[in-house]
N, C-alpha and C. Protein backbone atom coordinates (compact mmCIF):
# COMPACT_ATOMS: atom_id res chain seq x y z
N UNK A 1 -48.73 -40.01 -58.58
CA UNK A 1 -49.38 -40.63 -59.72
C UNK A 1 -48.46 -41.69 -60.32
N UNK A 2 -49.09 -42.69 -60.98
CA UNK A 2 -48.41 -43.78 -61.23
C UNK A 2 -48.77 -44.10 -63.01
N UNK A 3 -47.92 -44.49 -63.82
CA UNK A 3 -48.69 -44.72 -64.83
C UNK A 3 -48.65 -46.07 -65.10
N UNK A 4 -50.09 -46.59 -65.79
CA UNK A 4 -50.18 -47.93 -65.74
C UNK A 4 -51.14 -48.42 -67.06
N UNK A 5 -50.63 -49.46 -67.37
CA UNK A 5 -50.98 -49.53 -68.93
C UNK A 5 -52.19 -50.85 -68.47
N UNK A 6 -52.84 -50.64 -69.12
CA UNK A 6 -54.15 -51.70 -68.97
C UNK A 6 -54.63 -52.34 -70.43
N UNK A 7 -54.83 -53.65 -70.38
CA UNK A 7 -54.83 -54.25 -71.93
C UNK A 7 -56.42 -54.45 -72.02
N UNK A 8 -57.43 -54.71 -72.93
CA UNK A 8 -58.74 -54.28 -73.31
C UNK A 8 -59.36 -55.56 -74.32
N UNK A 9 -59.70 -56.36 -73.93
CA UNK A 9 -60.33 -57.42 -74.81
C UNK A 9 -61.44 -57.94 -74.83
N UNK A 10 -61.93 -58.28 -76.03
CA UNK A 10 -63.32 -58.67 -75.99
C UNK A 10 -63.96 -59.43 -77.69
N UNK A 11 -64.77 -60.99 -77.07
CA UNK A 11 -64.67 -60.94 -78.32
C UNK A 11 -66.60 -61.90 -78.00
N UNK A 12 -67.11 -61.18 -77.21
CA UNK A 12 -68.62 -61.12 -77.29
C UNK A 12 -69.69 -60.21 -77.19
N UNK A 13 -71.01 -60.60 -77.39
CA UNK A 13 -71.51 -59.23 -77.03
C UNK A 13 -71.23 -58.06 -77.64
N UNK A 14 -71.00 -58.15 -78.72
CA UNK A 14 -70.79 -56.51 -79.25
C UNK A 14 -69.42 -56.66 -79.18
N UNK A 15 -68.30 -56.49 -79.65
CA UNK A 15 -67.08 -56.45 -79.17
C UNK A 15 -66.70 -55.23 -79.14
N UNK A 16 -66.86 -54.65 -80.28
CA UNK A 16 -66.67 -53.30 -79.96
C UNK A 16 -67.12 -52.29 -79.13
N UNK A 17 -68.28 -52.52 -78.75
CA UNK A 17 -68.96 -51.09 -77.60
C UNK A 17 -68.62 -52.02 -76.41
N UNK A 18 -68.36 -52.88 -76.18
CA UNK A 18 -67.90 -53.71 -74.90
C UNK A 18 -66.70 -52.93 -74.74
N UNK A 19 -65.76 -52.88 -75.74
CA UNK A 19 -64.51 -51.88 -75.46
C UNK A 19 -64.32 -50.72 -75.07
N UNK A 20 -65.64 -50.17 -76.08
CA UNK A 20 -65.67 -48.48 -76.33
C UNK A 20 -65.76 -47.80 -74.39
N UNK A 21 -67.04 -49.19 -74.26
CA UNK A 21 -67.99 -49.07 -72.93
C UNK A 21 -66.52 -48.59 -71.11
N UNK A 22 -65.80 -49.73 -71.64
CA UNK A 22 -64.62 -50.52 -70.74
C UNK A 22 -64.03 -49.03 -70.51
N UNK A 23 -63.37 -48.54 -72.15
CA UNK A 23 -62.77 -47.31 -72.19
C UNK A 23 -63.42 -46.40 -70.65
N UNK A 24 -64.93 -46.17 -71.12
CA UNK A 24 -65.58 -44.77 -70.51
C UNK A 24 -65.60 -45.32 -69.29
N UNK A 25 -65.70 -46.50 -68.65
CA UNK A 25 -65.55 -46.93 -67.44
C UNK A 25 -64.00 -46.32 -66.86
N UNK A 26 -63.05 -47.00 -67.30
CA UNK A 26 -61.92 -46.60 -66.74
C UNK A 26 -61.55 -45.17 -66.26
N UNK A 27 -62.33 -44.10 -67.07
CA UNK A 27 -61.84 -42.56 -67.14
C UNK A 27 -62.63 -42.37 -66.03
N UNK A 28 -63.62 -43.05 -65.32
CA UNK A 28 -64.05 -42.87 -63.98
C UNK A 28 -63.58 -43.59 -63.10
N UNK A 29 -62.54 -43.89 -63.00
CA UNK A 29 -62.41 -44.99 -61.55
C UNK A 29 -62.03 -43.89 -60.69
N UNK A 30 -61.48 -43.76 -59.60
CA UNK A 30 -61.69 -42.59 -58.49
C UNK A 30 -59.68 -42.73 -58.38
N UNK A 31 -59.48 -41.47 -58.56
CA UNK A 31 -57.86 -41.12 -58.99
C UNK A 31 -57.05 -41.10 -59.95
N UNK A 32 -57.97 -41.65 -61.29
CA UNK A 32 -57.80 -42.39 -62.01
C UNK A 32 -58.48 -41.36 -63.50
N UNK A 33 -57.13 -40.95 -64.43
CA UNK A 33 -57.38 -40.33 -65.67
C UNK A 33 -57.06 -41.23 -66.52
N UNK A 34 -57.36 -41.26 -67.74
CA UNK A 34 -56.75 -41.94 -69.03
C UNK A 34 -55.92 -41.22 -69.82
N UNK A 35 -54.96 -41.18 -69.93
CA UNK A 35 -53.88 -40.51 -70.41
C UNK A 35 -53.82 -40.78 -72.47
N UNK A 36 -53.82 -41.83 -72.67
CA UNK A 36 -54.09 -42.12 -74.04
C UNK A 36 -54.78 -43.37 -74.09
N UNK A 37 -55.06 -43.60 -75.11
CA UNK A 37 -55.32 -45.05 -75.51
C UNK A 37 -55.52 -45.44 -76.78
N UNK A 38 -55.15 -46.42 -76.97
CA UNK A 38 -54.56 -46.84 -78.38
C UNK A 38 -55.75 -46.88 -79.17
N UNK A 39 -55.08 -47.30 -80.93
CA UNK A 39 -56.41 -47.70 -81.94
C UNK A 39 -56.82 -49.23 -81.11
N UNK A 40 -58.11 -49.29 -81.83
CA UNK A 40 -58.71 -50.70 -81.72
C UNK A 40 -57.94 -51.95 -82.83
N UNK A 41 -57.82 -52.94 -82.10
CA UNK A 41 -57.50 -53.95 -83.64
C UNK A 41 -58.26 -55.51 -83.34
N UNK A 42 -58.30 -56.00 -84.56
CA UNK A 42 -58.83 -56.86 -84.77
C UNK A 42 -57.51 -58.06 -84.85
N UNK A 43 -58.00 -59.04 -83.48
CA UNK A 43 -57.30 -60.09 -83.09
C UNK A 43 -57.46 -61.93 -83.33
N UNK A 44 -56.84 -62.35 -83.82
CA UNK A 44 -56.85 -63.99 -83.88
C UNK A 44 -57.11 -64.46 -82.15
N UNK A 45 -57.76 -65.62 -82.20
CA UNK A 45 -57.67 -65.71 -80.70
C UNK A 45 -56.04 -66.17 -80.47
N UNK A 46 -55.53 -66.41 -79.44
CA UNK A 46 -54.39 -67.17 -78.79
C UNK A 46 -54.55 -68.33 -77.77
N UNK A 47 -54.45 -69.29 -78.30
CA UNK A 47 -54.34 -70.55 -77.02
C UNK A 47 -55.58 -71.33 -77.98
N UNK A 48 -56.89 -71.21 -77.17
CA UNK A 48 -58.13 -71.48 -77.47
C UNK A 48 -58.72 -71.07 -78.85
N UNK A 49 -58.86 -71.35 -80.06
CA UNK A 49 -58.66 -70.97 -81.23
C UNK A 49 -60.08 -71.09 -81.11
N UNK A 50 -61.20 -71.95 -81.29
CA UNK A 50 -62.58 -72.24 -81.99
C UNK A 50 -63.56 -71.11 -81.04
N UNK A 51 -63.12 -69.84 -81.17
CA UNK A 51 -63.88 -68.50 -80.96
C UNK A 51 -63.90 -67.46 -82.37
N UNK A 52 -64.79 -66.38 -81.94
CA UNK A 52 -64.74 -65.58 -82.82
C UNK A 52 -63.43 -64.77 -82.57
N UNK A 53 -63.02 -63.90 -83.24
CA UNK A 53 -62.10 -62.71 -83.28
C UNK A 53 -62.07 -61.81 -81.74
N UNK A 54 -60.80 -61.13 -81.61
CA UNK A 54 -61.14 -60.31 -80.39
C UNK A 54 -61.14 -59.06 -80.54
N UNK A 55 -61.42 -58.09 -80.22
CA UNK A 55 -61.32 -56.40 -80.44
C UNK A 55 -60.39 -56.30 -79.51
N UNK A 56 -59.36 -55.55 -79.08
CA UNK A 56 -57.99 -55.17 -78.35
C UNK A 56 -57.83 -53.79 -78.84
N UNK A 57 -57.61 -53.39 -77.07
CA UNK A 57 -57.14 -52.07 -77.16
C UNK A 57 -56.11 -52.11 -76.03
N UNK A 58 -55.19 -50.92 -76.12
CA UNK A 58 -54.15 -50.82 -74.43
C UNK A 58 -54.78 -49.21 -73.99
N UNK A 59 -55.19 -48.67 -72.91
CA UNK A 59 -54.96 -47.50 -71.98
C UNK A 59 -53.52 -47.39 -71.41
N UNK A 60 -53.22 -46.35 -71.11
CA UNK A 60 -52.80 -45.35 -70.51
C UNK A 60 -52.97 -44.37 -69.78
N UNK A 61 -53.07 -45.30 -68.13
CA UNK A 61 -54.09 -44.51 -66.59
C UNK A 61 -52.83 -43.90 -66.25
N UNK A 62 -52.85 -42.25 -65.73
CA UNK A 62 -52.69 -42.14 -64.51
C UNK A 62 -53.17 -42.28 -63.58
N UNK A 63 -52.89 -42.69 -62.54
CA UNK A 63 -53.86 -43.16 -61.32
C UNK A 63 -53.04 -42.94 -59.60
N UNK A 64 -54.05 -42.71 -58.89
CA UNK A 64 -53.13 -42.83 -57.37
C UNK A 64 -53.63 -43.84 -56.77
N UNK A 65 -55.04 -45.08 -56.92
CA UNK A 65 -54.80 -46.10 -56.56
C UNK A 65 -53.49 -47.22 -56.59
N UNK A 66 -53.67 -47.48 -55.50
CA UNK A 66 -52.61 -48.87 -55.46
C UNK A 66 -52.78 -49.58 -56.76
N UNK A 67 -51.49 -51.12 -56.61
CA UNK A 67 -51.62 -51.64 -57.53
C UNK A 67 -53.30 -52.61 -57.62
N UNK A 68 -52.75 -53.31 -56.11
CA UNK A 68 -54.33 -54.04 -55.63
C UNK A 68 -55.43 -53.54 -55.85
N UNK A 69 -55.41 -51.85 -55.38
CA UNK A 69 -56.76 -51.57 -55.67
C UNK A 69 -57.45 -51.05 -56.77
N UNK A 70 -56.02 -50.71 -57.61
CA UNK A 70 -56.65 -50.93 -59.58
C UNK A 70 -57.25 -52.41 -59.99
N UNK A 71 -56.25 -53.12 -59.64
CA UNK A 71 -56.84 -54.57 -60.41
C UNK A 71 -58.12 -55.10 -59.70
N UNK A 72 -58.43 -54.85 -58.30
CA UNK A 72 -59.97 -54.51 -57.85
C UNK A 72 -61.02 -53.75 -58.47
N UNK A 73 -60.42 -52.68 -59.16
CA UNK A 73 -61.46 -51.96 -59.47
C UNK A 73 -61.65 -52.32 -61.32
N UNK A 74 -60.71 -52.68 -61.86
CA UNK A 74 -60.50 -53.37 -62.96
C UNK A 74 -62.01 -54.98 -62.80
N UNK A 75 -61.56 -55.65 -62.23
CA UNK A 75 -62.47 -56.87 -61.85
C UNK A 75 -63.40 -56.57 -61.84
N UNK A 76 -64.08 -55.36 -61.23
CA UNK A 76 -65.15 -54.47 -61.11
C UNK A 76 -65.91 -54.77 -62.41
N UNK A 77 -65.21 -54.19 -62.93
CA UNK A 77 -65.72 -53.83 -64.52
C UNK A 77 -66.01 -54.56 -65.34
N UNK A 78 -65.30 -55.60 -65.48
CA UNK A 78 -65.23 -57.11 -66.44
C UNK A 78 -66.66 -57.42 -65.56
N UNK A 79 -66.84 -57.58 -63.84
CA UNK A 79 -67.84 -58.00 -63.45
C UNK A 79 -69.22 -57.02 -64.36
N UNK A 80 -69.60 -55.93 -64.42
CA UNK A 80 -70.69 -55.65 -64.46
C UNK A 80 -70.55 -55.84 -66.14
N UNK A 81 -69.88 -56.17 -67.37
CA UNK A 81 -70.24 -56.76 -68.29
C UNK A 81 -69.86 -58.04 -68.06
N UNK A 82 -70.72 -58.42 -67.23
CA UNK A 82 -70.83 -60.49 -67.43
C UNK A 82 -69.62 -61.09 -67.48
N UNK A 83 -68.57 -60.48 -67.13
CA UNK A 83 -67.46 -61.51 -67.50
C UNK A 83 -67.57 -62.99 -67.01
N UNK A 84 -67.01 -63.79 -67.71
CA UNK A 84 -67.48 -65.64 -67.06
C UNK A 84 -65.95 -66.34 -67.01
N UNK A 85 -65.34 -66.82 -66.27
CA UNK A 85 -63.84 -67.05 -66.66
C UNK A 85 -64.51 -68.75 -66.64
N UNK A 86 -64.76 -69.23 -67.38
CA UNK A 86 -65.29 -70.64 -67.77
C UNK A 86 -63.61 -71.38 -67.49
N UNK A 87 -62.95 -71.40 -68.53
CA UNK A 87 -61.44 -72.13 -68.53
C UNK A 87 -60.78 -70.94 -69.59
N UNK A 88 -59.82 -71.48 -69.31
CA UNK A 88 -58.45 -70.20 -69.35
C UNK A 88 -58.39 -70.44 -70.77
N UNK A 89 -58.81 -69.18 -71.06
CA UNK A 89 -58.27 -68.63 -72.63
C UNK A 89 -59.86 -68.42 -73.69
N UNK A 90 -60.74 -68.80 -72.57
CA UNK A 90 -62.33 -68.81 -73.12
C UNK A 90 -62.35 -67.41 -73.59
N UNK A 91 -63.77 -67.03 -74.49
CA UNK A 91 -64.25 -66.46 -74.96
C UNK A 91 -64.90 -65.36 -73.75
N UNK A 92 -64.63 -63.99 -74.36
CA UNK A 92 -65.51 -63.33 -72.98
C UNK A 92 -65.92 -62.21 -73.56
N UNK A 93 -66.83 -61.67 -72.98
CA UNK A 93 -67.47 -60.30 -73.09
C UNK A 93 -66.44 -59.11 -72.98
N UNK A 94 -65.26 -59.08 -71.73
CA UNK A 94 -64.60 -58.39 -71.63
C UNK A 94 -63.61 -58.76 -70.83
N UNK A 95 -62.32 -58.84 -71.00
CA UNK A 95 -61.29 -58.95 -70.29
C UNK A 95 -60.15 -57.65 -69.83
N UNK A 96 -59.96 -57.09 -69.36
CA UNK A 96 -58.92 -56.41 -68.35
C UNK A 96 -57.51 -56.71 -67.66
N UNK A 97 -56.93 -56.28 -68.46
CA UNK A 97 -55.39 -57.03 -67.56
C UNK A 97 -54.59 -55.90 -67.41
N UNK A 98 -53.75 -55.51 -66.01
CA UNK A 98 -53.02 -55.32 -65.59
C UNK A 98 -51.74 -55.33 -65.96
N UNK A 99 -51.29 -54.28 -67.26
CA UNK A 99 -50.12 -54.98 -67.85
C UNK A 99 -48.90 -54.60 -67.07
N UNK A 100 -48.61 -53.03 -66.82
CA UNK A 100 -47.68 -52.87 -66.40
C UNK A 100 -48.21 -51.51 -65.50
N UNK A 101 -47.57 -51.43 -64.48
CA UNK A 101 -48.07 -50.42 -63.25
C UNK A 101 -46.75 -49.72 -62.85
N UNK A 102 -46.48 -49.16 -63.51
CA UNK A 102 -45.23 -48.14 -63.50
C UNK A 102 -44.04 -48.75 -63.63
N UNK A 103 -42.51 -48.43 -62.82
CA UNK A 103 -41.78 -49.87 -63.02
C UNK A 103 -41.81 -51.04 -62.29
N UNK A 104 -42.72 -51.03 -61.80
CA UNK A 104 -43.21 -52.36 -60.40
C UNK A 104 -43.14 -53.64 -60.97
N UNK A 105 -42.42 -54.73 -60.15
CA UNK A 105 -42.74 -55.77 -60.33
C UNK A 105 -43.10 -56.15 -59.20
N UNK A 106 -44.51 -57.18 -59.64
CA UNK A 106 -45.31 -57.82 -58.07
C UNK A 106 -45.97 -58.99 -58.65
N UNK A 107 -45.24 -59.63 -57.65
CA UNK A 107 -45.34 -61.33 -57.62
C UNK A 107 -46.77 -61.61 -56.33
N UNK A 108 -47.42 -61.15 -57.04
CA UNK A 108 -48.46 -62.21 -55.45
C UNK A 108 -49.52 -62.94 -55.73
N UNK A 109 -50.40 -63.89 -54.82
CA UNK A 109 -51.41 -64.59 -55.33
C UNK A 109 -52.22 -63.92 -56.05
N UNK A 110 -52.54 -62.76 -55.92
CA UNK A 110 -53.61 -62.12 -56.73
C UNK A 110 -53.09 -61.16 -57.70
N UNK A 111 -52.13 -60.96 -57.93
CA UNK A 111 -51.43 -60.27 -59.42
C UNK A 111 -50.10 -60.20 -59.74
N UNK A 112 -49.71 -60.17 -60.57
CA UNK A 112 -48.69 -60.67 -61.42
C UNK A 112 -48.51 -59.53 -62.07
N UNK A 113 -47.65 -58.10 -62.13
CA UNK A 113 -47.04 -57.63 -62.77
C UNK A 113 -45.12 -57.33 -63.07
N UNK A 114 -44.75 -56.98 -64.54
CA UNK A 114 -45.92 -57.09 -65.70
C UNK A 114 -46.53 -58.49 -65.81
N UNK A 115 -47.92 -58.16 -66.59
CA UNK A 115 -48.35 -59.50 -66.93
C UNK A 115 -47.56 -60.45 -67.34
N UNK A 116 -47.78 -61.35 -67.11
CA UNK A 116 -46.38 -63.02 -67.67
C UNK A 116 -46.91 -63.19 -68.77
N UNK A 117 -47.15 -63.08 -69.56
CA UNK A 117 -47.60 -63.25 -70.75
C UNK A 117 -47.43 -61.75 -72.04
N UNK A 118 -47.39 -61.24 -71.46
CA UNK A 118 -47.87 -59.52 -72.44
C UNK A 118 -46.61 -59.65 -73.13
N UNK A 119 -45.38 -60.41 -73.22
CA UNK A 119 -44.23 -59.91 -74.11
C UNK A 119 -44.42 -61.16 -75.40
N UNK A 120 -45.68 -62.13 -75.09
CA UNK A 120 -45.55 -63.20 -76.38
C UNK A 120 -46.81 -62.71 -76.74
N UNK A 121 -47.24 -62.04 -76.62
CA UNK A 121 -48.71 -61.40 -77.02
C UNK A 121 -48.72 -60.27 -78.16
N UNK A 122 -48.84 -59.96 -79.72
CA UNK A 122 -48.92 -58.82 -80.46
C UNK A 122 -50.32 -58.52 -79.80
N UNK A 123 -51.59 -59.01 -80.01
CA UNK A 123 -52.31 -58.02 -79.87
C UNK A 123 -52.26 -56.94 -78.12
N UNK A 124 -51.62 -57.35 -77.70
CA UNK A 124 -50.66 -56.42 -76.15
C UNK A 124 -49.66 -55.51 -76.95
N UNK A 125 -48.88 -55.82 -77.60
CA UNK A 125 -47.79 -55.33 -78.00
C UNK A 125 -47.87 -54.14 -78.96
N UNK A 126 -48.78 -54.08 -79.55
CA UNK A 126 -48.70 -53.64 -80.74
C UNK A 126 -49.65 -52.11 -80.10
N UNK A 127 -50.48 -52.59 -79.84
CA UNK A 127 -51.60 -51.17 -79.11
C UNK A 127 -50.22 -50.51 -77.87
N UNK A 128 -49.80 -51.06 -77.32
CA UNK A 128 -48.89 -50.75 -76.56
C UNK A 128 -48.09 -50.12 -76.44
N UNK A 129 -47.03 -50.56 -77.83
CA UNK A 129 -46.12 -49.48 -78.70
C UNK A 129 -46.47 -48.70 -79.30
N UNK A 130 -47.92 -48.26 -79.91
CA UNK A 130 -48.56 -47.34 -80.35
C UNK A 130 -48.62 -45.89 -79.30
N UNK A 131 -48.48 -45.80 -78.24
CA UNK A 131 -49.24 -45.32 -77.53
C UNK A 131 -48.31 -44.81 -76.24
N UNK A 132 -47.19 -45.97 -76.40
CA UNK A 132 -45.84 -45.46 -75.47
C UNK A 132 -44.77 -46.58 -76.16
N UNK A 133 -44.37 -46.00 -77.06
CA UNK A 133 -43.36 -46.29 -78.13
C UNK A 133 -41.55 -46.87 -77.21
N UNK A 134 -41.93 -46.44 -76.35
CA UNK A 134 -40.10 -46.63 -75.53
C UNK A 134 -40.60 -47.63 -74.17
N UNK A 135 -41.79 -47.89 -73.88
CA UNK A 135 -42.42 -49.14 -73.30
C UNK A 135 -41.23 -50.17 -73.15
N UNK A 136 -40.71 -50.08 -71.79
CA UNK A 136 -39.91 -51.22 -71.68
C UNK A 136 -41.07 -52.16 -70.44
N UNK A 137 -40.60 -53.68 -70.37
CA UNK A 137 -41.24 -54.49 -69.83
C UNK A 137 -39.99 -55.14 -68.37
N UNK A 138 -40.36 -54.70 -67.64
CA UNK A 138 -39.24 -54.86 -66.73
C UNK A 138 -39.00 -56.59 -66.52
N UNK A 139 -37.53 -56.55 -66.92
CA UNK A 139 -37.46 -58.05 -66.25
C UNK A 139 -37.01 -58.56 -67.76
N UNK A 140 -37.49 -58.34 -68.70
CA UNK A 140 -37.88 -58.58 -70.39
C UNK A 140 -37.22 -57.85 -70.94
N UNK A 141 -37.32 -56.49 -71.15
CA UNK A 141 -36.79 -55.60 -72.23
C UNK A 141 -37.80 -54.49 -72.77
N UNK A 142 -37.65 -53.98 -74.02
CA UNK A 142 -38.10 -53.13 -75.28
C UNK A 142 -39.62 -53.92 -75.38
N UNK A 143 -40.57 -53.27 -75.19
CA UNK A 143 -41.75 -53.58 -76.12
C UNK A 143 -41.83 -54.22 -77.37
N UNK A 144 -41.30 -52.99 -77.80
CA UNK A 144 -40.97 -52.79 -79.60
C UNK A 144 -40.31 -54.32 -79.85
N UNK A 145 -38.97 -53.99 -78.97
CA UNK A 145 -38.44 -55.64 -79.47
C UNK A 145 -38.97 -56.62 -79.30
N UNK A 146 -39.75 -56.73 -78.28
CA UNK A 146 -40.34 -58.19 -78.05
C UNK A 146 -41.79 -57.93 -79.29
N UNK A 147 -42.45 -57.17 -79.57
CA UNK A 147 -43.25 -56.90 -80.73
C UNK A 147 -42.25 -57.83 -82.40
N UNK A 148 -41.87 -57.16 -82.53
CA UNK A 148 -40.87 -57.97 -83.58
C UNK A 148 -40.72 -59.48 -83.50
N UNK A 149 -40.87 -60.16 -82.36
CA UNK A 149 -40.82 -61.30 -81.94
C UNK A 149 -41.60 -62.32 -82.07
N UNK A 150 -42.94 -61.49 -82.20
CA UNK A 150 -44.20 -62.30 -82.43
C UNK A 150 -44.93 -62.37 -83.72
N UNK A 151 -43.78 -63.07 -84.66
CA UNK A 151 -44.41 -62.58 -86.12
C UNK A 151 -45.08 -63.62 -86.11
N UNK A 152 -46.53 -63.94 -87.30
CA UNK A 152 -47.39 -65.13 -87.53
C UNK A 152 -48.43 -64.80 -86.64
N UNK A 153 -48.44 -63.43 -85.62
CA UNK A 153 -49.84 -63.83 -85.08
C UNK A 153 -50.83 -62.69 -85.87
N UNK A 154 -51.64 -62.68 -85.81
CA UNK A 154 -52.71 -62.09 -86.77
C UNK A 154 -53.56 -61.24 -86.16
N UNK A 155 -53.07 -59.54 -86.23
CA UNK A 155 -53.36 -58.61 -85.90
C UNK A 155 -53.77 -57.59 -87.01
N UNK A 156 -54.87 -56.60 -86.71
CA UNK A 156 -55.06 -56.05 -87.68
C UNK A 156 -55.67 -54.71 -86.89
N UNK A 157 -55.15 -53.66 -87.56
CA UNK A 157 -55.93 -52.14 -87.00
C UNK A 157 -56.85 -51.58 -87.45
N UNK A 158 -58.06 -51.25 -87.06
CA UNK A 158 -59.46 -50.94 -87.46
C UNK A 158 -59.84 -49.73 -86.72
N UNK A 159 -59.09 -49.10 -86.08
CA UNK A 159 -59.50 -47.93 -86.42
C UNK A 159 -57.95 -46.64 -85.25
C-alpha cells in the first residue's frame, strides 16, 4: 500500500457536491481506501482570476494501484463530471491532482510528482497540513513551511 494525497477542486456546477461527489468516487477506485480527508475551504482563484471561487479539499488514499494507474483512474473521474481543460488555469467542474504518491518522485510526460506547483499553492497546503501535519514535499521540504510562505492568498474553511 502506498499513501497518496490527492488535491480536490471545483468551482462549477455545484461546487460543493462536485466535491462531496469526487470524495465518494475515490473511496471506490479498485485498491483504493480513503484514509482521511480534509475540511472543505473556500478558495480565491490563482493565475486566471475573472472566475467564481473554488471549493478545495486534499484526500488521503491508501491504494495498491500504480502511480499511472491512479492518475488514470483520477482522469476518469474529472471525465464523467464534464471536466473541459479549455486553457490552463480555467474554470472547471472538477479538477484532481496527483499531489504526492508516497515518497516518489516521477518526472514523465504524463505526470509530475509531487505536483510542481502544490508548494506555492495554500489552498493545497493548508487542507494538506490539516490532515498529515508532518507532510514533507520531497525535493522542497515541510508542508507546514512552505504553507507559511504563501501569505496574501485567500483561503477560508467552511466546514
Amino acid at each position: 500500500m502506498t499513501t497518496a494525497y490527492v488535491g480536490i477542486g471545483s468551482n462549477l456546477d455545484e461546487p460543493l457536491d462536485q466535491v462531496n461527489r469526487a470524495l465518494a468516487e475515490l473511496a471506490g477506485l479498485p485498491g483504493t481506501t480513503v484514509a482521511r480527508t480534509s475540511s472543505l475551504y473556500r478558495t480565491t482563484p490563482v493565475g486566471y482570476s475573472a472566475q467564481p471561487d473554488f471549493i478545495n479539499a486534499v484526500a488521503a488514499l491508501e491504494t495498491t494501484l500504480a502511480a499511472s494507474a491512479l492518475l488514470a483512474a483520477l482522469q476518469g473521474i474529472e471525465a464523467r463530471h464534464q471536466r473541459v481543460r479549455s486553457f490552463p488555469n480555467a474554470p472547471r467542474t472538477l479538477d484532481l491532482d496527483l499531489l504526492l504518491y508516497g515518497d516518489a518522485v516521477i518526472a514523465t510526460r504524463a505526470l509530475t510528482v509531487p505536483h510542481p506547483r502544490m508548494h506555492q499553492r495554500a489552498f493545497v497546503l493548508a487542507p494538506l497540513v490539516e490532515i498529515a501535519p508532518d507532510a514533507v514535499i520531497p525535493g522542497i521540504g515541510s508542508a507546514r513551511d512552505q504553507l507559511s510562505q504563501c501569505g496574501g492568498q485567500s483561503i477560508e474553511r467552511i466546514s
